[in-house]
Protein backbone atom coordinates (compact mmCIF):
# COMPACT_ATOMS: atom_id res chain seq x y z
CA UNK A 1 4.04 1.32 -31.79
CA UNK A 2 1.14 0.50 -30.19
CA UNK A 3 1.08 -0.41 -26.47
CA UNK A 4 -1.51 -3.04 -25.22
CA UNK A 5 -2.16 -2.34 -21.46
CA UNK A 6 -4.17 -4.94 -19.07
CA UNK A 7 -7.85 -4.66 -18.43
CA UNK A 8 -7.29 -4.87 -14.86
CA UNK A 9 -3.26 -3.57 -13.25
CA UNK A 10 -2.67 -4.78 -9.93
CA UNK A 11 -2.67 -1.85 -7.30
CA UNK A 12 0.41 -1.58 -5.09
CA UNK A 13 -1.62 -2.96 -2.07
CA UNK A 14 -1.80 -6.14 -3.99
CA UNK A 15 1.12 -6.15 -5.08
CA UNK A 16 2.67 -6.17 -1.50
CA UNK A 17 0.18 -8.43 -0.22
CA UNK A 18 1.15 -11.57 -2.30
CA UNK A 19 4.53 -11.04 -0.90
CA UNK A 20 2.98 -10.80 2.43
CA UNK A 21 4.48 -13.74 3.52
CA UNK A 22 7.85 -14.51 1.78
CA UNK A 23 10.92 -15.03 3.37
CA UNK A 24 12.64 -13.97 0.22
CA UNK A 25 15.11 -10.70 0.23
CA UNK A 26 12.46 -7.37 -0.60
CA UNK A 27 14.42 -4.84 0.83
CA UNK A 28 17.96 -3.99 0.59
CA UNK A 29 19.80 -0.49 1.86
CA UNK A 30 23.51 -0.22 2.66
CA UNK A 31 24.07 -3.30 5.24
CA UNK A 32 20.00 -3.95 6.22
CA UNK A 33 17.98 -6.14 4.57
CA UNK A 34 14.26 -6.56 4.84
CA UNK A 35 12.08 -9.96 3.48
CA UNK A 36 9.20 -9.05 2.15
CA UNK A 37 7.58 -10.58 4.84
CA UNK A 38 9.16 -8.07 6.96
CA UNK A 39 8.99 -5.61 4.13
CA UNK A 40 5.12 -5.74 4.14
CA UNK A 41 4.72 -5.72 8.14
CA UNK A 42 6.47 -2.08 7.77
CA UNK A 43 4.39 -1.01 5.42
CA UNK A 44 1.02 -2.32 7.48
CA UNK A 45 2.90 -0.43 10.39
CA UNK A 46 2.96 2.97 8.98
CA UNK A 47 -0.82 2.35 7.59
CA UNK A 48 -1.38 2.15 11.00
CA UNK A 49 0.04 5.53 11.99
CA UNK A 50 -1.43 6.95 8.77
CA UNK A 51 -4.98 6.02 9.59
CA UNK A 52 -4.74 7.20 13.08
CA UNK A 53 -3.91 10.74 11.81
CA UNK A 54 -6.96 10.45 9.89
CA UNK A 55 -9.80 13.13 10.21
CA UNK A 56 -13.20 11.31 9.55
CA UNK A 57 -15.30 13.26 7.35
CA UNK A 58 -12.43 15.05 5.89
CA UNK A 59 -10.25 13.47 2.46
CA UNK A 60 -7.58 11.73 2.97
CA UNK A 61 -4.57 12.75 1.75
CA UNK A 62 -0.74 11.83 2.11
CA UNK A 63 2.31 13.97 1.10
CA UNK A 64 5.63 12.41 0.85
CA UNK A 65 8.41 13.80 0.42
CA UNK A 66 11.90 11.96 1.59
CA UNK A 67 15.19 10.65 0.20
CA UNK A 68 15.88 7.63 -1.35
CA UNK A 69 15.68 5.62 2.06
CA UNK A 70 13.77 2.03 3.01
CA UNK A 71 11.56 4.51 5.16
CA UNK A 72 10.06 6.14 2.31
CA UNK A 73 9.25 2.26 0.41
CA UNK A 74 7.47 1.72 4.36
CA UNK A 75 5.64 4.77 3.59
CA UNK A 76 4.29 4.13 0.06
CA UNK A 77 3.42 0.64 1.09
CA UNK A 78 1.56 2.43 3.98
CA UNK A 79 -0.35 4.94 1.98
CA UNK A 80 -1.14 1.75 -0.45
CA UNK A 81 -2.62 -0.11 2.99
CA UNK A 82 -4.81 3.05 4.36
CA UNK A 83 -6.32 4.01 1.08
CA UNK A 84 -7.77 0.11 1.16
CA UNK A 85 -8.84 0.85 4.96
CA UNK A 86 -10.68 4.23 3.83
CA UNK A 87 -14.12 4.01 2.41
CA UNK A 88 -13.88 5.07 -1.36
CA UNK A 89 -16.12 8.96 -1.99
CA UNK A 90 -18.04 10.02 -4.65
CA UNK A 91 -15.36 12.22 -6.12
CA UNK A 92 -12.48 9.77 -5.79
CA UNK A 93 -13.50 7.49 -9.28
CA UNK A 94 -11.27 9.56 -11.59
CA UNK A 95 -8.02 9.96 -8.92
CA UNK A 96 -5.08 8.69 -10.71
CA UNK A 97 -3.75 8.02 -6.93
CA UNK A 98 -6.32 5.45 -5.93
CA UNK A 99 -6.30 3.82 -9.38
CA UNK A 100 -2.97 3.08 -8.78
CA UNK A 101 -2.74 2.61 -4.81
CA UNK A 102 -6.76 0.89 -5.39
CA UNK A 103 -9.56 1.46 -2.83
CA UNK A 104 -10.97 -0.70 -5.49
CA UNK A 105 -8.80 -3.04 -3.80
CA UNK A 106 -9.51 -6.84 -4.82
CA UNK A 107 -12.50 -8.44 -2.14
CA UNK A 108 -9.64 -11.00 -0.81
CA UNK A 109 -6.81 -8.47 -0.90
CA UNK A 110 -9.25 -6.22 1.53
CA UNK A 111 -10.28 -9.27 3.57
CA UNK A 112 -6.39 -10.27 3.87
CA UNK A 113 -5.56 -7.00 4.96
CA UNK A 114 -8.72 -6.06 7.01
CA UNK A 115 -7.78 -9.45 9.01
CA UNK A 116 -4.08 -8.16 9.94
CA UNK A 117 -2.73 -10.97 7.60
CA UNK A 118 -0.36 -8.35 6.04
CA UNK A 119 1.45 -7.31 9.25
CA UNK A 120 2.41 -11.11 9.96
């Protein structure tokens, strides 16, 4: 069977950032519940904190490793948000981690998030 894939997949940073500002339910663990308004703020938090840890000059790279917990969704959103905040390098253009998280973020989806659009 073949499978027909998309010219151009969203990235995860995209993905979050059209939900940027819905009130509708994104999040739900145990008895907390996040919109994805909320939701994407997180996630534009912990970007923060990610970039700050940043070494200029050096890559930048993010482990993870954590249970199945709304922290860790924060997190991935996070990672999605700094890679579009860190200028792409010449030996990033085959990472299968920025194709999917995209530095090649989409001119408006790095505008939106470059004016602080996805923490409100």
């Amino acid at each position: 069977m073949a499978v027909s894939v998309p010219a151009s997949l969203p990235t995860v940073a995209g993905l979050l950032l059209a939900r940027a500002g819905s009130p509708e339910p994104g999040l739900a663990f145990e008895d907390r519940r996040w919109s994805w308004q909320e939701h994407v703020s997180e996630c534009a938090r912990y970007a923060a904190a990610l970039r700050a840890r940043r070494t200029p000059g050096r890559p930048f790279h993010v482990g993870v490793l954590a249970d199945n917990v709304p922290e860790f969704s924060f997190l991935l959103g996070g990672c999605a948000f700094a890679v579009l905040a860190t200028p792409e390098r010449a030996d990033d253009a085959d990472n299968p981690l920025r194709l999917a998280y995209g530095n090649e973020g989409a001119p408006a989806d790095l505008a939106r998030f470059a004016s602080g659009s996805a923490a409100r």
